[in-house]
Structures are given as structure tokens and as C-alpha cells.
C-alpha atoms as a PDB file:
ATOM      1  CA  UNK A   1      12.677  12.519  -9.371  1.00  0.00           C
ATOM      2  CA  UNK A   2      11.228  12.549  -5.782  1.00  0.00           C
ATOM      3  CA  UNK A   3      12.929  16.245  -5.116  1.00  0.00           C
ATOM      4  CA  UNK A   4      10.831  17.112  -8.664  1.00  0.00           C
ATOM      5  CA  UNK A   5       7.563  16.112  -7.492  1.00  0.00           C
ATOM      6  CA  UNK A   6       7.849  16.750  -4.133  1.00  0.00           C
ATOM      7  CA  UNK A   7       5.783  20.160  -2.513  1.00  0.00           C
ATOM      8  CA  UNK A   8       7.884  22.888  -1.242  1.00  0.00           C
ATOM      9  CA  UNK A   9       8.922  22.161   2.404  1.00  0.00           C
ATOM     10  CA  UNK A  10       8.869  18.094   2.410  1.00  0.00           C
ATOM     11  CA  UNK A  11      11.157  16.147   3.448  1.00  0.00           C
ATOM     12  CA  UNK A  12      11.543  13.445   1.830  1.00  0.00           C
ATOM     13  CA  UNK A  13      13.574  10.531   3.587  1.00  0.00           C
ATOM     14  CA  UNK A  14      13.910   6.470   2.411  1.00  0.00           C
ATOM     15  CA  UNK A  15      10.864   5.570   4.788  1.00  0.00           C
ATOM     16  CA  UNK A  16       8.550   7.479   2.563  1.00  0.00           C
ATOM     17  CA  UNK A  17       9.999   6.410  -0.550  1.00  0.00           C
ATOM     18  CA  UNK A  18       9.617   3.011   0.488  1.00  0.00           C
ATOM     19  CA  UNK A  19       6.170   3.501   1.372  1.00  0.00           C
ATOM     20  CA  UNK A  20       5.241   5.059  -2.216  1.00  0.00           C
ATOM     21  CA  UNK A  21       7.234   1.988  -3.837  1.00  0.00           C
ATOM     22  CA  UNK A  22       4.917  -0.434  -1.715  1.00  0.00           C
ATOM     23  CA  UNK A  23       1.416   0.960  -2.581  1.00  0.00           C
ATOM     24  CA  UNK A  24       2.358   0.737  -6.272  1.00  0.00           C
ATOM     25  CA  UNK A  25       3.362  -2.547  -6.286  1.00  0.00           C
ATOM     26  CA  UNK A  26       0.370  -3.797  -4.630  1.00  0.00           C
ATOM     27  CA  UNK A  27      -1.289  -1.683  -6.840  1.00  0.00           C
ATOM     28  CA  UNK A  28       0.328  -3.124  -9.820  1.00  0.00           C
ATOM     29  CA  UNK A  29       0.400  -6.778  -8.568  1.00  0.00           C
ATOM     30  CA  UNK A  30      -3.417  -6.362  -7.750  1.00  0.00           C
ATOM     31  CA  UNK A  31      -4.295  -4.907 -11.256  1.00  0.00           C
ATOM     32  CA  UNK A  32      -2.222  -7.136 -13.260  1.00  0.00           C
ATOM     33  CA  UNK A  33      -4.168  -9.949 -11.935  1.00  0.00           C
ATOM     34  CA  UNK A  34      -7.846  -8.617 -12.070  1.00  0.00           C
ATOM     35  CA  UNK A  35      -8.070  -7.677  -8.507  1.00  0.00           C
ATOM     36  CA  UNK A  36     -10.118  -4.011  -9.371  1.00  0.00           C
ATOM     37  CA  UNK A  37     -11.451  -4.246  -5.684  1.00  0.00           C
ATOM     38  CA  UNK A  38      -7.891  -3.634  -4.388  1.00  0.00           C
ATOM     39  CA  UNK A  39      -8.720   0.315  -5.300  1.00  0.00           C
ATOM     40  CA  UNK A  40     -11.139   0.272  -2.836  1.00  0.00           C
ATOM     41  CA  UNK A  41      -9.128  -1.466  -0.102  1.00  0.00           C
ATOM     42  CA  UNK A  42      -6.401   1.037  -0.726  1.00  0.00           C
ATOM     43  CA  UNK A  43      -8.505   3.893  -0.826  1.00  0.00           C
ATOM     44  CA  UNK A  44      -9.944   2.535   2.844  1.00  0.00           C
ATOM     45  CA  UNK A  45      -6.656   2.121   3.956  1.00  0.00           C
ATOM     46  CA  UNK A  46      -4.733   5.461   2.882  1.00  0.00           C
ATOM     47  CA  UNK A  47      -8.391   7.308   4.766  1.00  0.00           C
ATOM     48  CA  UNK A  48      -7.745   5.004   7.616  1.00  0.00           C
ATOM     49  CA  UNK A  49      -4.008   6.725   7.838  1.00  0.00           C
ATOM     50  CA  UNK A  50      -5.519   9.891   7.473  1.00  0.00           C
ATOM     51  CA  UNK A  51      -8.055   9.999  10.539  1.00  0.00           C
ATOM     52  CA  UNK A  52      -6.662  12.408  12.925  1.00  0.00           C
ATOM     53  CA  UNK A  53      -6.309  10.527  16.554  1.00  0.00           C
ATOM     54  CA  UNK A  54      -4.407  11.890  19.301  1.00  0.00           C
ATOM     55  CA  UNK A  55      -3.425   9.001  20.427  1.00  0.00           C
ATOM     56  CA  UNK A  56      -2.121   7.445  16.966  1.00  0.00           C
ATOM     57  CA  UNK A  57       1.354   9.030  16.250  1.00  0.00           C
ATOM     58  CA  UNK A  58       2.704   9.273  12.241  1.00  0.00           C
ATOM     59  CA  UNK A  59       4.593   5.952  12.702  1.00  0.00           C
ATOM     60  CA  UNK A  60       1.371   4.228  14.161  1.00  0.00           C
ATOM     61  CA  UNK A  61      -0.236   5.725  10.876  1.00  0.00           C
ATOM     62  CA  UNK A  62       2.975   3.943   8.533  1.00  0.00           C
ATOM     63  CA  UNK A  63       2.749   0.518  10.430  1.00  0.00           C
ATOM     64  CA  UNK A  64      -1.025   0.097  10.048  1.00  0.00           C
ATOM     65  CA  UNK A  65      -0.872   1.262   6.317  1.00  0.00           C
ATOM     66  CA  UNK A  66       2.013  -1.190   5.289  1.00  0.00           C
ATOM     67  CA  UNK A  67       0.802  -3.976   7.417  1.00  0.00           C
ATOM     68  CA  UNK A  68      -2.675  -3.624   5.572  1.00  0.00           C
ATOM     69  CA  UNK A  69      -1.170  -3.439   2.386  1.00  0.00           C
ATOM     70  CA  UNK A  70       1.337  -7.062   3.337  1.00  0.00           C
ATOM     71  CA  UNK A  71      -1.566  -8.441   4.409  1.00  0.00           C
ATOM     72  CA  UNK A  72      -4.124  -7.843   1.380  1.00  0.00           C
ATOM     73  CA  UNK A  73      -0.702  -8.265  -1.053  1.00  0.00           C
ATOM     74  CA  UNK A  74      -0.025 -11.933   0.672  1.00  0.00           C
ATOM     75  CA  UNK A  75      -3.429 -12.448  -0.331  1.00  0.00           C
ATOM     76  CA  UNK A  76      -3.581 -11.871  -3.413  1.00  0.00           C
ATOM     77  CA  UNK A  77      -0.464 -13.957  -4.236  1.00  0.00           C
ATOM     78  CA  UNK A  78      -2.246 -16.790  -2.274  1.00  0.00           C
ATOM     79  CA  UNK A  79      -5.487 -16.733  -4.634  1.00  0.00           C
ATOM     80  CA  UNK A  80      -2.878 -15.641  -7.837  1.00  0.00           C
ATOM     81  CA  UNK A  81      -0.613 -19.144  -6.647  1.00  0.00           C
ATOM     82  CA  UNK A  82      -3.734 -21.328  -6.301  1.00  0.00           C
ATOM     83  CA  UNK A  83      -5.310 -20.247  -9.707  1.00  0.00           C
ATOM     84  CA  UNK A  84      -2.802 -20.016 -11.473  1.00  0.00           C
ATOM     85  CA  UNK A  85      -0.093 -22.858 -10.171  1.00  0.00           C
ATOM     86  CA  UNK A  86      -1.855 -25.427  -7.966  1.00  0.00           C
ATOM     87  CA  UNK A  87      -4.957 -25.974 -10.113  1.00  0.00           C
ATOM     88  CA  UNK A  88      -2.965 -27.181 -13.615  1.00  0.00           C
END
């Protein structure tokens, strides 16, 4: 499926895949559970990636993106454990 999809010229290796299958889960966690604001965090995030530094190299890019999205996805579990477990 990822050859279908893919432009012309990509590569596409596990690290990206893996990096696609993370947003959408915290996409998907975040929406299942009302979190709408999460669209706006990952919009902030993916521009973040995207800001051209010299000094940031593509890998800096992939660790700030994923830890952002760990972060914000730990939580939401949190606030989704203490609503939903810890307060019945």
C-alpha cells in the first residue's frame, strides 16, 4: 500500500512507516476521546518539523516530532485514565 501512495522517487523505509503509524494513532486515540485540540497540536508540531534550520538535521526533525507526539499521547491517556477509571 505504501509503494501505491507513495510519490515517484521516495524511499520509503520502516522509520517512516512507523512515523505515519504514530501520528494516526494519536490522532485516533485523541479523537476517540474528544480531544479536537490535538489537530492543532499536530498541525504545530508537523510545521515545527518543517522549519528549515541548518543546524537541525532530518533525524533531529523525527525525534522532536515523535517525542511531541509521546508526550501529548501520555497525556491524553493520563486525563482519559483519570476520567474515565479513577473517578467511578
Amino acid at each position: 500500500m505504501f509503494i501505491i501512495i507513495s510519490p515517484k522517487g521516495n524511499d520509503i523505509n520502516l522509520k517512516s512507516i512507523l512515523k505515519g503509524m504514530l501520528e494516526r494513532i494519536f490522532l485516533i486515540i485523541a479523537l476517540a476521546n474528544g480531544f479536537t485540540q490535538a489537530l492543532a497540536l499536530f498541525g504545530a508540531l508537523k510545521i515545527g518539523t518543517r522549519i528549515h534550520n541548518p543546524d537541525n538535521t532530518q533525524s533531529y526533525n523525527d525525534y522532536y516530532l515523535v517525542g511531541n507526539l509521546l508526550s501529548a499521547l501520555s497525556a491524553i491517556i493520563f486525563v482519559y485514565i483519570y476520567k474515565n477509571i479513577l473517578q467511578n
